[in-house]
N, C-alpha and C. Protein backbone atom coordinates (compact mmCIF):
# COMPACT_ATOMS: atom_id res chain seq x y z
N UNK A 1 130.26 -24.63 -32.50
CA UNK A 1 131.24 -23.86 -31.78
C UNK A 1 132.62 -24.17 -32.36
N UNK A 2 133.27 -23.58 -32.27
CA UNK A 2 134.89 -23.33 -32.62
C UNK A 2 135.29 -24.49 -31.85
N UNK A 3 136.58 -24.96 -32.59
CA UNK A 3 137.49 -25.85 -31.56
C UNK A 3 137.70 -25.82 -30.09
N UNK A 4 137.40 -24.97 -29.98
CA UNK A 4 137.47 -24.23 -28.64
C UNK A 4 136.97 -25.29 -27.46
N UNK A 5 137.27 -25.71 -26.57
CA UNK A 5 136.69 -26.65 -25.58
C UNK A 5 135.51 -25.34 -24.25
N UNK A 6 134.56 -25.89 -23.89
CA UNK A 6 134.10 -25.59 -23.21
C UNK A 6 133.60 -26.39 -21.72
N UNK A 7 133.93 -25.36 -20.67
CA UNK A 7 134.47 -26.31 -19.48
C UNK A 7 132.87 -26.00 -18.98
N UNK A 8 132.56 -27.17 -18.10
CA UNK A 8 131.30 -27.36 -17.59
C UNK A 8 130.59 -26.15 -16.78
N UNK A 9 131.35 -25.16 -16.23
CA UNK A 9 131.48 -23.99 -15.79
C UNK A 9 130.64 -23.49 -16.82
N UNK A 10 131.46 -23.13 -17.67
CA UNK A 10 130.77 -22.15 -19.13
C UNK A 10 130.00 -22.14 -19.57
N UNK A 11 129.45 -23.62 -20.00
CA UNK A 11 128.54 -24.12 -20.26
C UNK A 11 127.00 -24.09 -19.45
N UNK A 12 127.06 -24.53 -17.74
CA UNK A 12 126.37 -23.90 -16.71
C UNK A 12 125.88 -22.29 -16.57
N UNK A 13 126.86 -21.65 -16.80
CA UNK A 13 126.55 -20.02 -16.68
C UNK A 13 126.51 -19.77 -17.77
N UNK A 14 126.57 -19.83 -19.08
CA UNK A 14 125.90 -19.25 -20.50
C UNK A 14 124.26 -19.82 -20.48
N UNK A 15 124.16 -21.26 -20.15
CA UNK A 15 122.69 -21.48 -19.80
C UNK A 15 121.45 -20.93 -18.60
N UNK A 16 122.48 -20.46 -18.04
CA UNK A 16 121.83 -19.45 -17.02
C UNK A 16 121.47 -18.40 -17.06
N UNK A 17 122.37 -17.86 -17.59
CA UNK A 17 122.74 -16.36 -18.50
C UNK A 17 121.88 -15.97 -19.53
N UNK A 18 121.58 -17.16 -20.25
CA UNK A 18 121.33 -17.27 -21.37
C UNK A 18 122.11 -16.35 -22.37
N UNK A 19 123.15 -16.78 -22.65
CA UNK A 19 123.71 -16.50 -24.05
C UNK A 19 124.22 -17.85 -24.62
N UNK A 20 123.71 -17.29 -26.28
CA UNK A 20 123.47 -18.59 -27.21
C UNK A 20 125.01 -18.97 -27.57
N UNK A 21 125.31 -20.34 -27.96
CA UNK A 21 126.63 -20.68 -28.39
C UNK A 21 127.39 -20.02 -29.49
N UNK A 22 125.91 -19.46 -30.33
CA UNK A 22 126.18 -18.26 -31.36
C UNK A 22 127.07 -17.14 -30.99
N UNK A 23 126.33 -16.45 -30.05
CA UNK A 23 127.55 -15.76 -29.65
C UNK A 23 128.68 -15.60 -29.38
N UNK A 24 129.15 -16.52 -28.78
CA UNK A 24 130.12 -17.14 -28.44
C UNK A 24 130.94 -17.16 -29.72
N UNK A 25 130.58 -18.03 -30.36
CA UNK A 25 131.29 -18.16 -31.70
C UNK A 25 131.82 -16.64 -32.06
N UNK A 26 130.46 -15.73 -32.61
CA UNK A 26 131.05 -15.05 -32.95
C UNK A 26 131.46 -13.74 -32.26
N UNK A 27 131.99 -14.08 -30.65
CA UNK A 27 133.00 -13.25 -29.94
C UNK A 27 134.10 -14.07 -30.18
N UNK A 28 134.58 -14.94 -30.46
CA UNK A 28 135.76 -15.66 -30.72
C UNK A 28 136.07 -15.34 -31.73
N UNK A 29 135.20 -15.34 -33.02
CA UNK A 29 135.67 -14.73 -34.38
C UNK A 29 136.16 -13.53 -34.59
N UNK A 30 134.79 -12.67 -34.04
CA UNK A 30 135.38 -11.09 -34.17
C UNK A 30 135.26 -10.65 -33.04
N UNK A 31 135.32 -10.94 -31.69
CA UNK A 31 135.69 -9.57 -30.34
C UNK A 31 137.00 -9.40 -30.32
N UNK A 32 137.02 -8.20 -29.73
CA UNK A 32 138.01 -8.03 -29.27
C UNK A 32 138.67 -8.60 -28.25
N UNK A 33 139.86 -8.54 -28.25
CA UNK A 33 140.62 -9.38 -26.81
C UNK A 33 141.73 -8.49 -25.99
N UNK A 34 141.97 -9.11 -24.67
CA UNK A 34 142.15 -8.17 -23.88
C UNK A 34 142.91 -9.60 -22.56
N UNK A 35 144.28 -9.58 -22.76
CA UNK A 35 145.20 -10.34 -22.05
C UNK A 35 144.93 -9.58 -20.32
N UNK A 36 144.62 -11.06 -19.44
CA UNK A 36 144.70 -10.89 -18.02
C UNK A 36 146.07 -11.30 -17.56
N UNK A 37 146.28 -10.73 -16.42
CA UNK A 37 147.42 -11.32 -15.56
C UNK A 37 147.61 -12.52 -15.47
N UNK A 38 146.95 -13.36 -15.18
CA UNK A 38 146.58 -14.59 -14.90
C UNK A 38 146.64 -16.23 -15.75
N UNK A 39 146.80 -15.16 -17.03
CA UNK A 39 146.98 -16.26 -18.52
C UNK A 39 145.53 -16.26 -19.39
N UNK A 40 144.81 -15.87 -18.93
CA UNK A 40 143.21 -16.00 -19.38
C UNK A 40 143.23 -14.57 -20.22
N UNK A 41 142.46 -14.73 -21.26
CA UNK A 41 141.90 -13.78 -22.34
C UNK A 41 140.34 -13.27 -21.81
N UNK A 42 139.95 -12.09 -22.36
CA UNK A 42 138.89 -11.84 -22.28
C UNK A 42 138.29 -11.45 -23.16
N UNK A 43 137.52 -12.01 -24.04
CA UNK A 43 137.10 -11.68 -25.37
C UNK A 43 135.52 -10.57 -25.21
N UNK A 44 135.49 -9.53 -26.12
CA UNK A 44 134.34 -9.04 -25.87
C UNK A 44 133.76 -8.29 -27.15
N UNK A 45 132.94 -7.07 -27.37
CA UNK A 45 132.68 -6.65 -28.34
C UNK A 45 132.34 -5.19 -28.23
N UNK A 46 133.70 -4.90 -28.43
CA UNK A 46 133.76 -3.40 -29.29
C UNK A 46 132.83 -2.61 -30.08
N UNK A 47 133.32 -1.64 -30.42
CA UNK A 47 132.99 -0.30 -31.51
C UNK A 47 133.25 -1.34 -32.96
N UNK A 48 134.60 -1.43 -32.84
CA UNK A 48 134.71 -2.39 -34.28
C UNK A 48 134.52 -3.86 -34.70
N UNK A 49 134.48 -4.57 -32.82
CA UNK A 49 134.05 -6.00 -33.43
C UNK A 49 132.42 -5.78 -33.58
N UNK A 50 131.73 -4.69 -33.17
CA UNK A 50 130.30 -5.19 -33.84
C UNK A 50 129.89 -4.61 -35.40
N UNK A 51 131.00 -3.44 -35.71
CA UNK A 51 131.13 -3.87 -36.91
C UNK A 51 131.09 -4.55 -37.68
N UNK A 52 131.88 -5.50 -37.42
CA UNK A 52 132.50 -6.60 -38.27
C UNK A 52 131.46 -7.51 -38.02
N UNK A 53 130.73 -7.53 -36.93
CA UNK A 53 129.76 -8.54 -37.00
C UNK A 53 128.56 -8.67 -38.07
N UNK A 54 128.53 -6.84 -38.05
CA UNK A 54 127.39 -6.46 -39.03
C UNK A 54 127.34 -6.53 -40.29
N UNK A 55 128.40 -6.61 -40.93
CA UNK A 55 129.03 -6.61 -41.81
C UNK A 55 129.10 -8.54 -42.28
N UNK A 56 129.56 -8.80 -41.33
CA UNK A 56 129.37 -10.12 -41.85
C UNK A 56 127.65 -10.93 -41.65
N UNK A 57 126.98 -10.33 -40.62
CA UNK A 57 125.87 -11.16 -40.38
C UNK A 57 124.93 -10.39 -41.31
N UNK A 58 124.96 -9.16 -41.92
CA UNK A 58 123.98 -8.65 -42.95
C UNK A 58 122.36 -8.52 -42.42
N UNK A 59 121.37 -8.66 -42.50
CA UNK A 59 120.29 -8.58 -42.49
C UNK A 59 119.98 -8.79 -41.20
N UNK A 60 120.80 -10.21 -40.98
CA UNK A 60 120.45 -10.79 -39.04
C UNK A 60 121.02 -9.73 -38.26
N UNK A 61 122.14 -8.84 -38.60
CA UNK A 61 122.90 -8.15 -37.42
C UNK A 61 121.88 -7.30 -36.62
N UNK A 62 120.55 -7.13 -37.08
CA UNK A 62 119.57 -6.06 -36.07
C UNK A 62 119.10 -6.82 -34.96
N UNK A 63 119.00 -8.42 -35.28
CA UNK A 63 118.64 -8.97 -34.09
C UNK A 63 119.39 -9.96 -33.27
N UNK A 64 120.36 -9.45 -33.76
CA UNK A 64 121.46 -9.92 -33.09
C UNK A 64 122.36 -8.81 -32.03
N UNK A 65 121.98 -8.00 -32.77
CA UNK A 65 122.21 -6.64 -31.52
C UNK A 65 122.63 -6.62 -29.98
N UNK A 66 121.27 -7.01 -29.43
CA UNK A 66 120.59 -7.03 -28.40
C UNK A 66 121.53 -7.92 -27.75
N UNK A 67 122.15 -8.86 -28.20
CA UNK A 67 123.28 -10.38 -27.58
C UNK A 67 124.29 -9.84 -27.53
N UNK A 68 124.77 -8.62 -27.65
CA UNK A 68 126.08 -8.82 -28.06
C UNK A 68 126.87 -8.18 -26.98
N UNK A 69 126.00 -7.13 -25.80
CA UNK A 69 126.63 -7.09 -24.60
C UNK A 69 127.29 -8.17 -23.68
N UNK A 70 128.02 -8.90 -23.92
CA UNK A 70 128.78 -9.96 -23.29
C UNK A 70 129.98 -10.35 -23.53
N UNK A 71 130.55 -11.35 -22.56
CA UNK A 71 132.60 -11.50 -23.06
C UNK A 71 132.29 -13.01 -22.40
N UNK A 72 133.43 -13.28 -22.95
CA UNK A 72 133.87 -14.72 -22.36
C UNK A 72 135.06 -14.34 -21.97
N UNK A 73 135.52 -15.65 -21.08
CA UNK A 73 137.12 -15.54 -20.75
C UNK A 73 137.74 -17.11 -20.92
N UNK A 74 138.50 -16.81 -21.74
CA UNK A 74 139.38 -18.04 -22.19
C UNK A 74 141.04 -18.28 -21.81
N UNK A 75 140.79 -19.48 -21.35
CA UNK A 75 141.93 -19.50 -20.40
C UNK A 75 143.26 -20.15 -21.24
N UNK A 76 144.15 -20.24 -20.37
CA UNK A 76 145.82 -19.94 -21.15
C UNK A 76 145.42 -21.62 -22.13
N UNK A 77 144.69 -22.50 -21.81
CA UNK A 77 145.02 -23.79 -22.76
C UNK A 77 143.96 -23.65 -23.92
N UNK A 78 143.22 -22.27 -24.27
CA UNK A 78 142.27 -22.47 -25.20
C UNK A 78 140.99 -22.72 -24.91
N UNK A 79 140.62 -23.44 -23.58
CA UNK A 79 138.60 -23.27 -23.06
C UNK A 79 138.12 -22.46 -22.54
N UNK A 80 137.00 -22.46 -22.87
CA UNK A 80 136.05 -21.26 -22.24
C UNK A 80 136.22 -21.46 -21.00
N UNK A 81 136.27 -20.84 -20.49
CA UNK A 81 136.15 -20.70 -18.46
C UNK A 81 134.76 -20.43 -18.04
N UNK A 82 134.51 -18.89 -19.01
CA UNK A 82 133.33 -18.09 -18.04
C UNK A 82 132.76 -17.29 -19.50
N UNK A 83 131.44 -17.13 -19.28
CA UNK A 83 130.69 -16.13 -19.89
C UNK A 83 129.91 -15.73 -19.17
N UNK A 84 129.29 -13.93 -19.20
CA UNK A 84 128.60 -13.12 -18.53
C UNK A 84 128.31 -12.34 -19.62
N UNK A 85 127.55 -11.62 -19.00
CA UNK A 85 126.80 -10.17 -19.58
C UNK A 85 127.68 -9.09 -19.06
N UNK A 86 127.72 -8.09 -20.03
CA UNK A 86 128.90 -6.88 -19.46
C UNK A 86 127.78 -6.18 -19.15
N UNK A 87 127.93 -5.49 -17.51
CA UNK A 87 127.24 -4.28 -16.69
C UNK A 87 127.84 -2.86 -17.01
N UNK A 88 129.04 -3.65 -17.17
CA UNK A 88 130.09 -1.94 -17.36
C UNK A 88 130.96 -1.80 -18.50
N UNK A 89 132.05 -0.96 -18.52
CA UNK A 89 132.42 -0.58 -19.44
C UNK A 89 133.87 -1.76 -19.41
N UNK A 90 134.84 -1.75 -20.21
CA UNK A 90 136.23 -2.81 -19.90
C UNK A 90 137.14 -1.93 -19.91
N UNK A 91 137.78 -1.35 -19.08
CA UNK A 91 138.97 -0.22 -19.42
C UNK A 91 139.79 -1.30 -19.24
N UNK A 92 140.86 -0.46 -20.42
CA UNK A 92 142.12 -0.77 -20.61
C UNK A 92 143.37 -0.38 -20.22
């Protein structure tokens, strides 16, 4: 994982969730982001960050697919807070 600290929270609900630290990573690399009121980021994956995913993961990006409905939210000091599965859409 990225420098990124992950708070026991995150860690609890991605294992629940099950989404892999992989992901994670690479929603930090390439999602998109999306500033809350609150100081917290919400990182997720776009039209173009799964592009870029595909593009960089090559051969793996077909089964990697399937993971990539999800966001984290990273709070104003840099740790993960929260990861979920996206149900809906993220308007902006």
């Amino acid at each position: 994982m990225n420098n990124t600290g992950l708070s026991k929270h995150a860690a609890t609900r991605m294992q629940q969730r099950g989404i892999a630290p992989l992901v994670i990573d690479l929603l930090l690399q390439f999602g998109a982001t999306e500033k809350s009121g609150d100081g917290t980021t919400k990182h997720y994956f776009d039209k173009p960050a799964r592009r870029r995913v595909r593009s960089y993961a090559g051969p793996l990006a077909a089964l990697l697919e399937a993971h990539l409905d999800c966001y984290a939210v990273v709070g104003a000091e840099g740790n993960i807070v929260t990861a979920a599965h996206r149900t809906t859409r993220i308007k902006h």
